[in-house]
Protein backbone atom coordinates (compact mmCIF):
# COMPACT_ATOMS: atom_id res chain seq x y z
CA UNK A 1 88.21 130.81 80.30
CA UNK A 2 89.29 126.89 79.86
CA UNK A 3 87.47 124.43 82.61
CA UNK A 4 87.29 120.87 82.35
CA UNK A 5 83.71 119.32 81.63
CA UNK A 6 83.03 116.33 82.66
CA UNK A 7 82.05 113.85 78.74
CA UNK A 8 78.99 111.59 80.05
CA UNK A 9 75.99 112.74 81.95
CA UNK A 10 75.97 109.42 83.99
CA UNK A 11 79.03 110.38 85.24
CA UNK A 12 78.25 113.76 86.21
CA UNK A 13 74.65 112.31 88.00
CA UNK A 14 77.66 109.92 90.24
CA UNK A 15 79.54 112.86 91.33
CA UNK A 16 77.13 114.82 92.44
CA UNK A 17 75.94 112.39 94.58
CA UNK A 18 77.57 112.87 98.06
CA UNK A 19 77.45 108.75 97.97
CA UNK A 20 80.52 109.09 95.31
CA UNK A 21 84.12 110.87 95.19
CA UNK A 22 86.08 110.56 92.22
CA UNK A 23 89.17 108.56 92.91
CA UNK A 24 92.77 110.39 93.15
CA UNK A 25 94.31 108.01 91.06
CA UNK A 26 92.11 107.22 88.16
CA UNK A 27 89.69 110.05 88.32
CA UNK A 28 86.88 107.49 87.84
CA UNK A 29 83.82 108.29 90.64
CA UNK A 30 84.49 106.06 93.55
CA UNK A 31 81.89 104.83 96.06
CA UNK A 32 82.32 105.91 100.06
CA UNK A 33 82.77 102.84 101.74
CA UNK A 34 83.77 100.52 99.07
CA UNK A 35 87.23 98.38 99.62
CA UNK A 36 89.36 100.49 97.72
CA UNK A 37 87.78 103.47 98.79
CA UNK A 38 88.74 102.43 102.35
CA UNK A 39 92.07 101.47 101.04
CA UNK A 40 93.01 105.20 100.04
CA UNK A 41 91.62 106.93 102.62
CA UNK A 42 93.95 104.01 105.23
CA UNK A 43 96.74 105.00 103.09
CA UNK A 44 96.49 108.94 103.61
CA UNK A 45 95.87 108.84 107.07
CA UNK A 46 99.01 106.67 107.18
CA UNK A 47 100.52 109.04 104.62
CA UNK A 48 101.69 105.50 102.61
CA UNK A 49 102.28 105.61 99.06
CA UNK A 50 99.18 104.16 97.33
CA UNK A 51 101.54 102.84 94.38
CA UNK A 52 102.93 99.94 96.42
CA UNK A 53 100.02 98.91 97.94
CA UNK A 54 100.46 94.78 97.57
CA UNK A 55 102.37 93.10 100.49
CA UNK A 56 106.13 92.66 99.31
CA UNK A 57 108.66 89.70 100.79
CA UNK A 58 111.31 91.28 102.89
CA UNK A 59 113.37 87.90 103.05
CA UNK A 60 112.75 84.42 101.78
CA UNK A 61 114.33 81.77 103.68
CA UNK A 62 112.27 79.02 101.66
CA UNK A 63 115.09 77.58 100.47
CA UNK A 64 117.96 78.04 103.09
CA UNK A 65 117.01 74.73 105.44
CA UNK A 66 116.52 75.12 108.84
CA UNK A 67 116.88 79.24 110.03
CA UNK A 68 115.08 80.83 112.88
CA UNK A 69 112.47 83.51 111.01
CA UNK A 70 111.62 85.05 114.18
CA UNK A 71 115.16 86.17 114.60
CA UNK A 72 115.93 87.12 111.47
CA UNK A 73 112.69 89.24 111.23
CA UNK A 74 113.90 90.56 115.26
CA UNK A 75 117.24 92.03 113.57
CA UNK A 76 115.57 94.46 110.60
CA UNK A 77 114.88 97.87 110.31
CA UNK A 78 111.32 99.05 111.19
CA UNK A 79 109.85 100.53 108.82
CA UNK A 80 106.94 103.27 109.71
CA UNK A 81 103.87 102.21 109.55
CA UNK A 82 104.76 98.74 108.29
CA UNK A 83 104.70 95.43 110.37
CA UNK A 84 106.65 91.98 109.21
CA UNK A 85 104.82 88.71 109.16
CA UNK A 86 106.25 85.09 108.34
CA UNK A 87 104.43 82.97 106.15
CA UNK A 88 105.58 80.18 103.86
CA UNK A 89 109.00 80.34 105.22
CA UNK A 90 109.04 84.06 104.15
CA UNK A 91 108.86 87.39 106.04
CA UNK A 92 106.43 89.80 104.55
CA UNK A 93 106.29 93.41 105.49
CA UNK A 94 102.54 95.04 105.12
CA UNK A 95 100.74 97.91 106.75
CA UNK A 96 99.72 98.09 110.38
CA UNK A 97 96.14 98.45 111.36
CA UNK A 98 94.76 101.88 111.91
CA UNK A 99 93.07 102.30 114.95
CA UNK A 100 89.67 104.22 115.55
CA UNK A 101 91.51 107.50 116.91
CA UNK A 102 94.12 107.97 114.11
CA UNK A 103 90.98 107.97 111.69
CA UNK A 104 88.72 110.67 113.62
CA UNK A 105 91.84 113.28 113.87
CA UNK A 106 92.34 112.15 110.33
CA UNK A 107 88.46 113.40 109.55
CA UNK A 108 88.98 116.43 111.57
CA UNK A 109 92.08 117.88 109.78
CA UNK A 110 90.29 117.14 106.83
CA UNK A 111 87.36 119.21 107.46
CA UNK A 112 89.39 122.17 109.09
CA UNK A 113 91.19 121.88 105.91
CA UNK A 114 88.37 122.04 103.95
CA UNK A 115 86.68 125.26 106.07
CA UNK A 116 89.95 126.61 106.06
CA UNK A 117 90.55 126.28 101.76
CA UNK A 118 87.47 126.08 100.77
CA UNK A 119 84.25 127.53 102.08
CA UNK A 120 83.88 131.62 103.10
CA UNK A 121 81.49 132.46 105.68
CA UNK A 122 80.14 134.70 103.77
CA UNK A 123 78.66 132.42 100.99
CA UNK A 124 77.64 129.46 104.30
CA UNK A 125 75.41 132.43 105.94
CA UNK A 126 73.05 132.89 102.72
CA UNK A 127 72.10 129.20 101.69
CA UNK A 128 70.06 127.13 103.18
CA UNK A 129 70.91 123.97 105.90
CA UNK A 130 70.35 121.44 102.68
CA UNK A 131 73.06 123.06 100.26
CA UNK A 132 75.59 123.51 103.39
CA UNK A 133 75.13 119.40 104.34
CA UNK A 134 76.02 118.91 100.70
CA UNK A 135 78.59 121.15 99.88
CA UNK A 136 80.84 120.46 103.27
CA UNK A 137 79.75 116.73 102.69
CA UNK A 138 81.39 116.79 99.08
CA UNK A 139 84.31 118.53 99.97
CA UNK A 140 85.11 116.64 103.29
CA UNK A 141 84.68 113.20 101.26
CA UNK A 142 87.20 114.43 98.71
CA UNK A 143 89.53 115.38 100.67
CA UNK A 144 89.70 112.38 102.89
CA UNK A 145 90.58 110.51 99.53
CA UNK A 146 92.69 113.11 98.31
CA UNK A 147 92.27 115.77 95.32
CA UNK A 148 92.26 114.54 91.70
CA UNK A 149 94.75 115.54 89.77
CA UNK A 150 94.04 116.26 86.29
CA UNK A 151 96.39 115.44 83.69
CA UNK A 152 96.13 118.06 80.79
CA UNK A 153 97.40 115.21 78.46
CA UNK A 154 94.10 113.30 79.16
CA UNK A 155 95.24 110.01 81.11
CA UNK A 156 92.29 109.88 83.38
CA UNK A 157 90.55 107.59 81.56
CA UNK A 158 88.92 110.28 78.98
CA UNK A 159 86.87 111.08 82.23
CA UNK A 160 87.42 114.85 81.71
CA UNK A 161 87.57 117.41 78.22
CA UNK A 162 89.02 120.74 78.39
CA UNK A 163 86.58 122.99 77.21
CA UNK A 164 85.59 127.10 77.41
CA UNK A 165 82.95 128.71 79.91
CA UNK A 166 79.99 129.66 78.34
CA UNK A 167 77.97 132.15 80.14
């Protein structure tokens, strides 16, 4: 049965500490609470694509003399989830702030996502209270940053060989 193995042991040691995820877009581990790890998780709560993530100029008026930004910026289409700024006679459009409640109902359809997917009752009720913290831990931290999707062509960085099951 094929399953992808993971090539370097320090690698493997990272993910399965519950202080790492492995990052949805380059498969490399991640740490929780790092700036891009904050960035990802900001941008699935938002549901933004992570692709675009660098502020982009909406209009540049640096070289059209004396024009009223503010009204300019007044007259165009919001976009979700995106607010405009002016700066250097330009208007800028970049993501909004997310406040404290978006991000807990964020964590909690996470986790009912991940009891709901991933864990049976069944297997909770014989391990301990230490493998149960870790497993739901894992889990809930990879899902916040989204799953990894592994390219069969190998463009995660060589993190991951396809290999047979041995048992």
């Amino acid at each position: 049965m094929p399953c992808y193995r993971i090539k370097n042991e320090n690698t493997m040691n990272i993910i399965n500490n519950t202080d790492h995820v492995l990052n949805p877009h380059t498969g490399q581990p991640l740490k929780i609470g790092t700036k891009t790890y904050r960035k990802i998780v900001k941008d699935r709560c938002l549901n933004l694509n992570y692709d675009n993530r660098k502020d982009y100029i909406i209009f540049d008026g640096s070289d059209m003399g004396d024009i009223d930004l503010n009204k300019i910026k007044a007259k165009l289409k919001k976009q979700p989830d995106m607010i405009y700024i002016i700066k250097n006679r330009q208007i800028w459009a970049q993501r909004r702030k997310i406040n404290m409640t978006e991000i807990i109902n964020y964590i909690i359809k996470c986790t009912i996502e991940v009891l709901k997917n991933n864990v049976s009752l069944k297997e909770l009720s014989t391990m301990d209270d230490k493998n149960i913290e870790y497993i739901l831990t894992k889990e809930i931290n990879q899902k916040l940053v989204g799953d990894v999707n592994i390219n069969m062509d190998g463009t995660n960085k060589e993190l991951f060989t396809l290999g047979d099951i041995s048992d």
